[in-house]
PDB file of N, CA and C in Angstrom:
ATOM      1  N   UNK A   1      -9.471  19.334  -1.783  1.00  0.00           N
ATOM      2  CA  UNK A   1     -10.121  19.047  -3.042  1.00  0.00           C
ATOM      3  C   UNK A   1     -11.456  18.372  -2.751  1.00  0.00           C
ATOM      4  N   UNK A   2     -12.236  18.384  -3.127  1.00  0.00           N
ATOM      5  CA  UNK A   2     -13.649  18.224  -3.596  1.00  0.00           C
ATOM      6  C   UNK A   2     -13.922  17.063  -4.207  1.00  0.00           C
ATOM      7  N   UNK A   3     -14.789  15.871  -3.847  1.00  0.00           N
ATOM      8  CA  UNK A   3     -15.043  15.011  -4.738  1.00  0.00           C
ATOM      9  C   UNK A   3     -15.696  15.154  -6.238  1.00  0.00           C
ATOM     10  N   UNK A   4     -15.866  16.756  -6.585  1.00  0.00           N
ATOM     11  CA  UNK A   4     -16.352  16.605  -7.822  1.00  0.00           C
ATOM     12  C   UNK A   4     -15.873  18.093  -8.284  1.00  0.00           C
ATOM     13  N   UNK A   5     -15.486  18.373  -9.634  1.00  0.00           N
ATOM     14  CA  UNK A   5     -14.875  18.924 -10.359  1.00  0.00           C
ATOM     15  C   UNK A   5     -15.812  19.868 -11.262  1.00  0.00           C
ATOM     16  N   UNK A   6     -15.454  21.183 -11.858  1.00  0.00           N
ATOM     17  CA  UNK A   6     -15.907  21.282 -13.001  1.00  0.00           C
ATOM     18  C   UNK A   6     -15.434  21.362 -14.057  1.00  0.00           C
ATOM     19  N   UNK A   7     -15.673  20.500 -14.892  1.00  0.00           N
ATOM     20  CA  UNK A   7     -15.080  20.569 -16.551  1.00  0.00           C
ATOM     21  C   UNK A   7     -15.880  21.214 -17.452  1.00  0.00           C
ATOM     22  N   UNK A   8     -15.324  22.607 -17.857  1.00  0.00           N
ATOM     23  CA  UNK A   8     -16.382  23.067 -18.745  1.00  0.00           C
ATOM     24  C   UNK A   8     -17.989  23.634 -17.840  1.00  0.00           C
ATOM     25  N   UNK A   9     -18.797  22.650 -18.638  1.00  0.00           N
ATOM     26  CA  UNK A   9     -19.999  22.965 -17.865  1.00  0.00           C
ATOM     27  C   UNK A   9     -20.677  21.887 -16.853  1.00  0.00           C
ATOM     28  N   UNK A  10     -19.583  20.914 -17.524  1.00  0.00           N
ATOM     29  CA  UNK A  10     -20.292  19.496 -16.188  1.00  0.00           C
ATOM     30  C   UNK A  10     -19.611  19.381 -15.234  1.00  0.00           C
ATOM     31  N   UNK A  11     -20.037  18.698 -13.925  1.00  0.00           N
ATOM     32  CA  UNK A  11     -19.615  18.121 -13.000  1.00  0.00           C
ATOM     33  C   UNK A  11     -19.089  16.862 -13.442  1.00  0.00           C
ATOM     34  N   UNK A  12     -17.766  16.975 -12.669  1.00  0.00           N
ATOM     35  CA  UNK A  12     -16.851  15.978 -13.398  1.00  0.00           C
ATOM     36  C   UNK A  12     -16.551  15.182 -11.915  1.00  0.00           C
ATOM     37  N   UNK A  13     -17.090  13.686 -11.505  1.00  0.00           N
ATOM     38  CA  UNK A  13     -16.673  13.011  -9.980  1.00  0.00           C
ATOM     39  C   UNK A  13     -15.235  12.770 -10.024  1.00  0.00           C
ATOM     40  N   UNK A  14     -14.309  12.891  -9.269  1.00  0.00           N
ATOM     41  CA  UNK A  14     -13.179  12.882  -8.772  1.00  0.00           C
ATOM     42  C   UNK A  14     -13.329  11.796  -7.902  1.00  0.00           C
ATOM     43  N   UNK A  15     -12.556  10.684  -7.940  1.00  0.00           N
ATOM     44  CA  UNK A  15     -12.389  10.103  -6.564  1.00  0.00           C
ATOM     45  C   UNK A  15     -11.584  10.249  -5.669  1.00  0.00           C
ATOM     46  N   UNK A  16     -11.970  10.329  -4.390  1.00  0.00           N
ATOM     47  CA  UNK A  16     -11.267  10.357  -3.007  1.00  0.00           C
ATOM     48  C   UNK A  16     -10.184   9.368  -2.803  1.00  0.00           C
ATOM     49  N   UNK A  17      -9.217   9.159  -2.084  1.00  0.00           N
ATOM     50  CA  UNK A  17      -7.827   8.803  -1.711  1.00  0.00           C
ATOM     51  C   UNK A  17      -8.646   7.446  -1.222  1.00  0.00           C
ATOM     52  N   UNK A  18      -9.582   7.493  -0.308  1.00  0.00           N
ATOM     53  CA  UNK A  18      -9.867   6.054  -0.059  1.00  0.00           C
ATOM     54  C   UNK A  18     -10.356   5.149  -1.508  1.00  0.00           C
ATOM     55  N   UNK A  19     -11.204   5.538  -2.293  1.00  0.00           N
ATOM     56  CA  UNK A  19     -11.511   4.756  -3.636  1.00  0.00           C
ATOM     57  C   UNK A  19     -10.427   4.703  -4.311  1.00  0.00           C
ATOM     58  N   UNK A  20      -9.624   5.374  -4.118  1.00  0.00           N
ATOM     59  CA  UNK A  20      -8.537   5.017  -5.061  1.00  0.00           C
ATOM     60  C   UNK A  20      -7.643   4.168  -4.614  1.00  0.00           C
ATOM     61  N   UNK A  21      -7.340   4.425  -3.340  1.00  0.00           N
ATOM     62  CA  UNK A  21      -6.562   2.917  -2.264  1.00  0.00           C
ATOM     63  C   UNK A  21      -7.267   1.501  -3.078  1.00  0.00           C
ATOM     64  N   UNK A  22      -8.712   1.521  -2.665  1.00  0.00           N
ATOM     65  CA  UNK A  22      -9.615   0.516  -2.859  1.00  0.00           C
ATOM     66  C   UNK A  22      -9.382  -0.315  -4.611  1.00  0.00           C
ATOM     67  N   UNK A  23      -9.312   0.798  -5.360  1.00  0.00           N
ATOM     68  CA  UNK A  23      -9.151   0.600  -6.829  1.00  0.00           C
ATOM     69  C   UNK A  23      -7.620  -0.128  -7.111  1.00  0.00           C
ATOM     70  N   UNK A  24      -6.927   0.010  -5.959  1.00  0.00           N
ATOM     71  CA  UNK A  24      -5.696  -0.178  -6.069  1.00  0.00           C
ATOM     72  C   UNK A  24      -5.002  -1.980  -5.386  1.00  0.00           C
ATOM     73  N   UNK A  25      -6.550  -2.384  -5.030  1.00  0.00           N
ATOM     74  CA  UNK A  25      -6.178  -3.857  -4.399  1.00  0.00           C
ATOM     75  C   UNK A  25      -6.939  -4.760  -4.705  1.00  0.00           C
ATOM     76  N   UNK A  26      -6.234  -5.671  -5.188  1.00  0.00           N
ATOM     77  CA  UNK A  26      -6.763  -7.043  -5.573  1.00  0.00           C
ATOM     78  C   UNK A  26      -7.469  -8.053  -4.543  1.00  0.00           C
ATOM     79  N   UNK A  27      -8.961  -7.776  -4.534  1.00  0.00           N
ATOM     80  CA  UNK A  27      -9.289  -8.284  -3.186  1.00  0.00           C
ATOM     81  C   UNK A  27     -10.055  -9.765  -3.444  1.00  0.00           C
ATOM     82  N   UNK A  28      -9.098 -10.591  -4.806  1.00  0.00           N
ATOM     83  CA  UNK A  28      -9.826 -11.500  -5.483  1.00  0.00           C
ATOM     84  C   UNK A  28      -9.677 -12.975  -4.758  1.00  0.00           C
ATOM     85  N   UNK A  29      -9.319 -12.747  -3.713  1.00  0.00           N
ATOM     86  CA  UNK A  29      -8.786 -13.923  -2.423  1.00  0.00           C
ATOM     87  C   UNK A  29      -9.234 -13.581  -1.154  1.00  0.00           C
ATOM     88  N   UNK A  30     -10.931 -14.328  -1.010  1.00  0.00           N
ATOM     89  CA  UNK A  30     -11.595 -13.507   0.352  1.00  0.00           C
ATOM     90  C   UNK A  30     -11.374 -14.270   1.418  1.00  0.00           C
ATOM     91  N   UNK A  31     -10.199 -15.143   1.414  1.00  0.00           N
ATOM     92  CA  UNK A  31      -9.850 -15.957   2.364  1.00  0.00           C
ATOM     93  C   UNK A  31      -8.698 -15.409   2.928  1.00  0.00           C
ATOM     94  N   UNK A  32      -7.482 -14.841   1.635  1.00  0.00           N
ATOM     95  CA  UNK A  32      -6.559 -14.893   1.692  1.00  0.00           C
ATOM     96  C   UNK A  32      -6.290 -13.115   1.983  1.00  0.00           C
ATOM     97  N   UNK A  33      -4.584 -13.239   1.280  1.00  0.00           N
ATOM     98  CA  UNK A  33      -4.128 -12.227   0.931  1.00  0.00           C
ATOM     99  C   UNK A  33      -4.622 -10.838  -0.061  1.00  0.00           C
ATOM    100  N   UNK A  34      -4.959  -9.981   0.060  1.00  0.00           N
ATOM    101  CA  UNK A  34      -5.680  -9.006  -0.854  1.00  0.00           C
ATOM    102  C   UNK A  34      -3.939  -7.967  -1.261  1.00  0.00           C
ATOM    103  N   UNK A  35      -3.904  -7.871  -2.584  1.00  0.00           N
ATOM    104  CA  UNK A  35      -2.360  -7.602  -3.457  1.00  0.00           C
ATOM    105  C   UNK A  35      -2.852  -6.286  -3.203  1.00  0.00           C
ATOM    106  N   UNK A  36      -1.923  -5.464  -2.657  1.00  0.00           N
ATOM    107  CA  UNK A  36      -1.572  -4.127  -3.832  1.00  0.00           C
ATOM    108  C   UNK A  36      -1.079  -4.398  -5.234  1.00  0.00           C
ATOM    109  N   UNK A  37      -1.978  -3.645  -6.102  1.00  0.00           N
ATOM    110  CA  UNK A  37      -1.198  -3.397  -7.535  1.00  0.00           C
ATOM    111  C   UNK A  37      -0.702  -2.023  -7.873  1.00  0.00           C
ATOM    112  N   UNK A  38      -0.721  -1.060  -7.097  1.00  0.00           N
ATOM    113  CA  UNK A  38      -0.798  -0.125  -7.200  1.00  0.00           C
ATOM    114  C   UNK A  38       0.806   0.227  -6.927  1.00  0.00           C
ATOM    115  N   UNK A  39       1.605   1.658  -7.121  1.00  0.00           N
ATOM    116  CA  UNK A  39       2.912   2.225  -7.125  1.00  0.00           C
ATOM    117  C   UNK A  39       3.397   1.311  -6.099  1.00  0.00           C
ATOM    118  N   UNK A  40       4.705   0.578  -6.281  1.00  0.00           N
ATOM    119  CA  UNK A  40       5.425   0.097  -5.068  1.00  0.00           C
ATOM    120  C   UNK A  40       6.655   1.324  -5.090  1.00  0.00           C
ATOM    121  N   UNK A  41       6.993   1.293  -4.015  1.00  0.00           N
ATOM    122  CA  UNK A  41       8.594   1.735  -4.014  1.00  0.00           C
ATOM    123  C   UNK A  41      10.012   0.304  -3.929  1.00  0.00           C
ATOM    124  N   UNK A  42      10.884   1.487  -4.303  1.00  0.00           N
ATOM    125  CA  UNK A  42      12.220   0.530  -4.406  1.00  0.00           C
ATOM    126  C   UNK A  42      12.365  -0.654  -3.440  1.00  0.00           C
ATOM    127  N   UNK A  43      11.654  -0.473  -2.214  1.00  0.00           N
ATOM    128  CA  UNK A  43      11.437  -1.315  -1.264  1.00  0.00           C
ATOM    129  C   UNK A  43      10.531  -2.354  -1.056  1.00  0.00           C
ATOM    130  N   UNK A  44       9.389  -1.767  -1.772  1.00  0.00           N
ATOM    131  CA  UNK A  44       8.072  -2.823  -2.325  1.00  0.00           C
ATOM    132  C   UNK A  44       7.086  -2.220  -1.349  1.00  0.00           C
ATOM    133  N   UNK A  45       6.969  -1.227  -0.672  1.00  0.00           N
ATOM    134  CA  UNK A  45       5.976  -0.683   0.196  1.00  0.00           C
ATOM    135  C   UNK A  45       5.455  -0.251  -1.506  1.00  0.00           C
ATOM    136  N   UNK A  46       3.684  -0.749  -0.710  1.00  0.00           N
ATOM    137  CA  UNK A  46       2.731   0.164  -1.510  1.00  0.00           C
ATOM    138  C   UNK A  46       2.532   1.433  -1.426  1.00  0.00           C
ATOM    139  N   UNK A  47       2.432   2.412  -2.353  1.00  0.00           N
ATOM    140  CA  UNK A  47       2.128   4.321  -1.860  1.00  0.00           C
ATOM    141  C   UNK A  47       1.007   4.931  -2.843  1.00  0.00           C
ATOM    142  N   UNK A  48       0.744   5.672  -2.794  1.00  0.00           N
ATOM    143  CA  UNK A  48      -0.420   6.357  -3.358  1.00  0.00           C
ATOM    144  C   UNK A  48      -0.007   7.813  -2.714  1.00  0.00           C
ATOM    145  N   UNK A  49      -1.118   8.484  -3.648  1.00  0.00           N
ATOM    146  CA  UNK A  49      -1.017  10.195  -3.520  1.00  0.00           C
ATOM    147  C   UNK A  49      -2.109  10.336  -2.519  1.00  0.00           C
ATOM    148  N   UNK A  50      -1.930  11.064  -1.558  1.00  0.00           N
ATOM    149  CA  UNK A  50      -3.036  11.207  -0.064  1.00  0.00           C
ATOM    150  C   UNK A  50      -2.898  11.958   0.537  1.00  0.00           C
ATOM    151  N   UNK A  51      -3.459  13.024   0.930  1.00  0.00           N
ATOM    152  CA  UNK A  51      -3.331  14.533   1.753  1.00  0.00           C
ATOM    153  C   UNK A  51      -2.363  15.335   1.216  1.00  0.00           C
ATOM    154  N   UNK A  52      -1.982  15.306  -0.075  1.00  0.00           N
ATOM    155  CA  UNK A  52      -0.865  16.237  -0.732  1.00  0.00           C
ATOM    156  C   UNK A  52      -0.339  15.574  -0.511  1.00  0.00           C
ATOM    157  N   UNK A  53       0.910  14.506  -0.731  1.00  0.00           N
ATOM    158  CA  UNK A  53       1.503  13.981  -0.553  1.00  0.00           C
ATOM    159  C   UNK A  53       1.581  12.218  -1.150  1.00  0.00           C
ATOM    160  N   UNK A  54       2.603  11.554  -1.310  1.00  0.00           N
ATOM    161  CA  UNK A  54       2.579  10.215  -1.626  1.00  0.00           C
ATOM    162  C   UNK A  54       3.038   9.595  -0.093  1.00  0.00           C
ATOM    163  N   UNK A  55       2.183   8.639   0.312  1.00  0.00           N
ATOM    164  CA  UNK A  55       1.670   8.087   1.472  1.00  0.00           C
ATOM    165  C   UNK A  55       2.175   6.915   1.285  1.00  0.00           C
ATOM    166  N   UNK A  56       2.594   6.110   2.157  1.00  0.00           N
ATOM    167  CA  UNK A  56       2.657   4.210   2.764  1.00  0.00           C
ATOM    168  C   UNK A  56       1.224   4.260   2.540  1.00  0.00           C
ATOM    169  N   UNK A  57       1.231   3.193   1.742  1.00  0.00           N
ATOM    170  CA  UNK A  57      -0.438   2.646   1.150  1.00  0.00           C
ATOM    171  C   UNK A  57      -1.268   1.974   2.841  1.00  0.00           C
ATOM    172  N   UNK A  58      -0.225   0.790   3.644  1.00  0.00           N
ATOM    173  CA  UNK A  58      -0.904   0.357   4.405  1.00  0.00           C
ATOM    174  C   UNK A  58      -0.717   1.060   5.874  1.00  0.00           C
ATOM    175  N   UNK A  59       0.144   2.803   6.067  1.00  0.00           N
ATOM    176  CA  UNK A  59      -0.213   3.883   6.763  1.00  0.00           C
ATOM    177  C   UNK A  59      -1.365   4.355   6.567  1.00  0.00           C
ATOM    178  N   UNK A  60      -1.566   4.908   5.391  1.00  0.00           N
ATOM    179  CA  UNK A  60      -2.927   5.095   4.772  1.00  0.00           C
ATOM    180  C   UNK A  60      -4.350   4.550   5.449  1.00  0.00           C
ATOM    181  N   UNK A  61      -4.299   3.261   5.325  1.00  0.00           N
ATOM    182  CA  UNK A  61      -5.138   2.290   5.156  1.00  0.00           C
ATOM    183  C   UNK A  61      -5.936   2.146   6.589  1.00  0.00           C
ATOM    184  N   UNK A  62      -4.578   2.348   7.609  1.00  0.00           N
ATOM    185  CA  UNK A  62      -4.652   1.770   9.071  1.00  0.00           C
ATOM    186  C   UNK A  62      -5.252   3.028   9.642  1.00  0.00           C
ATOM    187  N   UNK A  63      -4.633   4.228   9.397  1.00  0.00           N
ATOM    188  CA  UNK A  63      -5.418   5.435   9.712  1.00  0.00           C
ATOM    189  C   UNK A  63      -6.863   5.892   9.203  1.00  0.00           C
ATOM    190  N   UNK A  64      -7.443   5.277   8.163  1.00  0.00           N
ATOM    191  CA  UNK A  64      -9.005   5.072   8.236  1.00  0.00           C
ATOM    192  C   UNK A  64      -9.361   4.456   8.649  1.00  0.00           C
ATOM    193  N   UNK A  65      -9.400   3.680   8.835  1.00  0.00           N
ATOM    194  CA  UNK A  65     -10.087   2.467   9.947  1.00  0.00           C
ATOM    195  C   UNK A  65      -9.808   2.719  11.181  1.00  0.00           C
ATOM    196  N   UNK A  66      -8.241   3.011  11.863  1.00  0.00           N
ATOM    197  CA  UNK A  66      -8.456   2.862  12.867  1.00  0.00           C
ATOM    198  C   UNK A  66      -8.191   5.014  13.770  1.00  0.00           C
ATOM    199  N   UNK A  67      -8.099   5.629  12.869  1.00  0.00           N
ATOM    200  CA  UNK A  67      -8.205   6.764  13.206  1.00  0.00           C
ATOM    201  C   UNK A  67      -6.690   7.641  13.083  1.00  0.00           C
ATOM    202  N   UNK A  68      -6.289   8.724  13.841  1.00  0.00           N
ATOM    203  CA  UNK A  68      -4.667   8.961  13.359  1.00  0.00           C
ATOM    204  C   UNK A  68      -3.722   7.809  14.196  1.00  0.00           C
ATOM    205  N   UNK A  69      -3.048   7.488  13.730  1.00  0.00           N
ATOM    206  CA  UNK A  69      -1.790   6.878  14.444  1.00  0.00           C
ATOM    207  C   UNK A  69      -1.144   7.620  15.588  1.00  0.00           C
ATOM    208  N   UNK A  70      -1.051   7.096  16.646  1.00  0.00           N
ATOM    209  CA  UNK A  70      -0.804   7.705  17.977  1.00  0.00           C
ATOM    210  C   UNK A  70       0.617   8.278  17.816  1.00  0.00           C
ATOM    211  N   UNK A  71       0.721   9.158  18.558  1.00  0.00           N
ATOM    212  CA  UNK A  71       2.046   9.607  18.476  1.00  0.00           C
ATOM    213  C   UNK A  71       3.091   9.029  19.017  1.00  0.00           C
ATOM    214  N   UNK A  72       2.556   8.130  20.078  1.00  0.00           N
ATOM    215  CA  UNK A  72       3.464   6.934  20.959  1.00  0.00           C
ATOM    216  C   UNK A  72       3.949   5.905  19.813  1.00  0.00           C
ATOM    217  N   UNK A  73       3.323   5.830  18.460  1.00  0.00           N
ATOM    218  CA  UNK A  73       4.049   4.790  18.004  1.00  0.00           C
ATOM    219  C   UNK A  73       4.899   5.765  17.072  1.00  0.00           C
ATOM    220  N   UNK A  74       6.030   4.564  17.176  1.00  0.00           N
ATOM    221  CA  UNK A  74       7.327   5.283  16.351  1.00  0.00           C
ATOM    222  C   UNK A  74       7.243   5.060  14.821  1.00  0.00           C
ATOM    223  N   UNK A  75       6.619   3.679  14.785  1.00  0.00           N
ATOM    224  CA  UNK A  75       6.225   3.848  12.956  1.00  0.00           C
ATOM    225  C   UNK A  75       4.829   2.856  12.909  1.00  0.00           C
ATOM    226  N   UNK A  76       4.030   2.697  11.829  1.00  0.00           N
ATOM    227  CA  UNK A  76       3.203   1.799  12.074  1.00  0.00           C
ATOM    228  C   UNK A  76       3.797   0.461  11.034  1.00  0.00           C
ATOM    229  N   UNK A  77       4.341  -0.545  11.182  1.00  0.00           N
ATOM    230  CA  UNK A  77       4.418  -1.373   9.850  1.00  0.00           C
ATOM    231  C   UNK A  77       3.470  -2.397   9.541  1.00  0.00           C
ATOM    232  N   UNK A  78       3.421  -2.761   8.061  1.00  0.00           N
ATOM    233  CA  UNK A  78       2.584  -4.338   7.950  1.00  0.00           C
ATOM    234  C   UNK A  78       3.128  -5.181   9.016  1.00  0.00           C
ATOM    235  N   UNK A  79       1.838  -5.852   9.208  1.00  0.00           N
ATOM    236  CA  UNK A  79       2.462  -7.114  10.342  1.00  0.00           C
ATOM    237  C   UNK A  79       2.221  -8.463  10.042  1.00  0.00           C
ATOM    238  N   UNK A  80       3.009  -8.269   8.647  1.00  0.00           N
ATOM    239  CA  UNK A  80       3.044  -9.440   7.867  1.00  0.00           C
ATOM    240  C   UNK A  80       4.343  -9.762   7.033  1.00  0.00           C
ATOM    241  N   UNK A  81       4.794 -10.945   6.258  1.00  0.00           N
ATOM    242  CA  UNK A  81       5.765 -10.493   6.022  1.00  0.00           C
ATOM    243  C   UNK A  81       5.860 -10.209   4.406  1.00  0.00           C
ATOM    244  N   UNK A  82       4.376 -10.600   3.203  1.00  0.00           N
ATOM    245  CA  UNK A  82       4.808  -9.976   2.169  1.00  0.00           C
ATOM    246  C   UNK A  82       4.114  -8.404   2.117  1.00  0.00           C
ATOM    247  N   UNK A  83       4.989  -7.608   1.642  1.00  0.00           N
ATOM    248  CA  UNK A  83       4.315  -5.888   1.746  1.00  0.00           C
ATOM    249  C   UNK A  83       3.613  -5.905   0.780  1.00  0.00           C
ATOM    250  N   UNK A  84       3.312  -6.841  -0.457  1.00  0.00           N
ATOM    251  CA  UNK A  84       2.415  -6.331  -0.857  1.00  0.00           C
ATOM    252  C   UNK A  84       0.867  -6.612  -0.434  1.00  0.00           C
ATOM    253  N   UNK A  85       0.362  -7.281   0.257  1.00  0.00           N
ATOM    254  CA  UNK A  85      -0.448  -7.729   0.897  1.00  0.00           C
ATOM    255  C   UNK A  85      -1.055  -6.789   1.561  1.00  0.00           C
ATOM    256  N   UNK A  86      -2.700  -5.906   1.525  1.00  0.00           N
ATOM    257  CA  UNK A  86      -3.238  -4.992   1.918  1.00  0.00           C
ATOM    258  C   UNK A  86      -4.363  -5.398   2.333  1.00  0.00           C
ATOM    259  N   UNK A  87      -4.525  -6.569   2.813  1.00  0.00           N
ATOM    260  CA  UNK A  87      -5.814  -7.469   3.475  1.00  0.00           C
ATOM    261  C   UNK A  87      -5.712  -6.404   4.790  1.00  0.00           C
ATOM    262  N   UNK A  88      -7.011  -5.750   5.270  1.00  0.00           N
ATOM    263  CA  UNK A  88      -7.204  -4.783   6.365  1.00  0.00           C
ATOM    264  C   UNK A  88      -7.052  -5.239   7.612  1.00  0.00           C
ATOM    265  N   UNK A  89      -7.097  -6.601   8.285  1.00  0.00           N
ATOM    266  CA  UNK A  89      -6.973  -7.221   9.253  1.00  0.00           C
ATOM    267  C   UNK A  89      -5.245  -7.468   9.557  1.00  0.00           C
ATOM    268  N   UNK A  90      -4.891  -7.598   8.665  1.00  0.00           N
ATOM    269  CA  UNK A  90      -2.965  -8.161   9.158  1.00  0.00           C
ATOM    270  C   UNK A  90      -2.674  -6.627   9.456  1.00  0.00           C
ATOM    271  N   UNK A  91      -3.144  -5.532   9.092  1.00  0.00           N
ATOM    272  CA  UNK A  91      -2.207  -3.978   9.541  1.00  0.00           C
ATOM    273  C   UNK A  91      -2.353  -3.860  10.893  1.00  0.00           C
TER     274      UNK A  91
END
């Protein structure tokens, strides 16, 4: 998909999986913890819709910044202990 759409006769902007991650965290604590508000699951992992699919928000997150996740690791988790917490430095 395309960051921009047509509706009719206009170009309609779509946002990308990263702005929408972004739209999705409370980054109102620049000391602290930055919230997901966005879909939790039954478990409290954050998720979002990302490459076709609904994604681990802070899988997501760690694979832009830090590129694909190696295949040597068996899972990537927060390395923190509340999940909702999406501050880019604790992943």
């Amino acid at each position: 998909m395309t960051p921009a759409q047509v509706a009719g006769n206009q170009e309609v902007k779509v946002a990308t999986a990263v702005e929408r991650f972004w739209d999705k965290v409370d980054r109102s604590d620049i000391e602290g913890c930055w919230t997901w508000t966005g879909y939790k699951d039954p478990k409290g992992y954050g998720q979002l819709w990302a490459n076709h699919k609904m994604t681990l928000a802070h899988r997501f997150i760690w694979a832009e910044i830090n590129g694909p996740i190696p295949e040597v690791c068996v899972y990537v988790t927060t390395a923190i202990i509340r999940l909702v917490c999406a501050f880019p430095t604790y992943s």
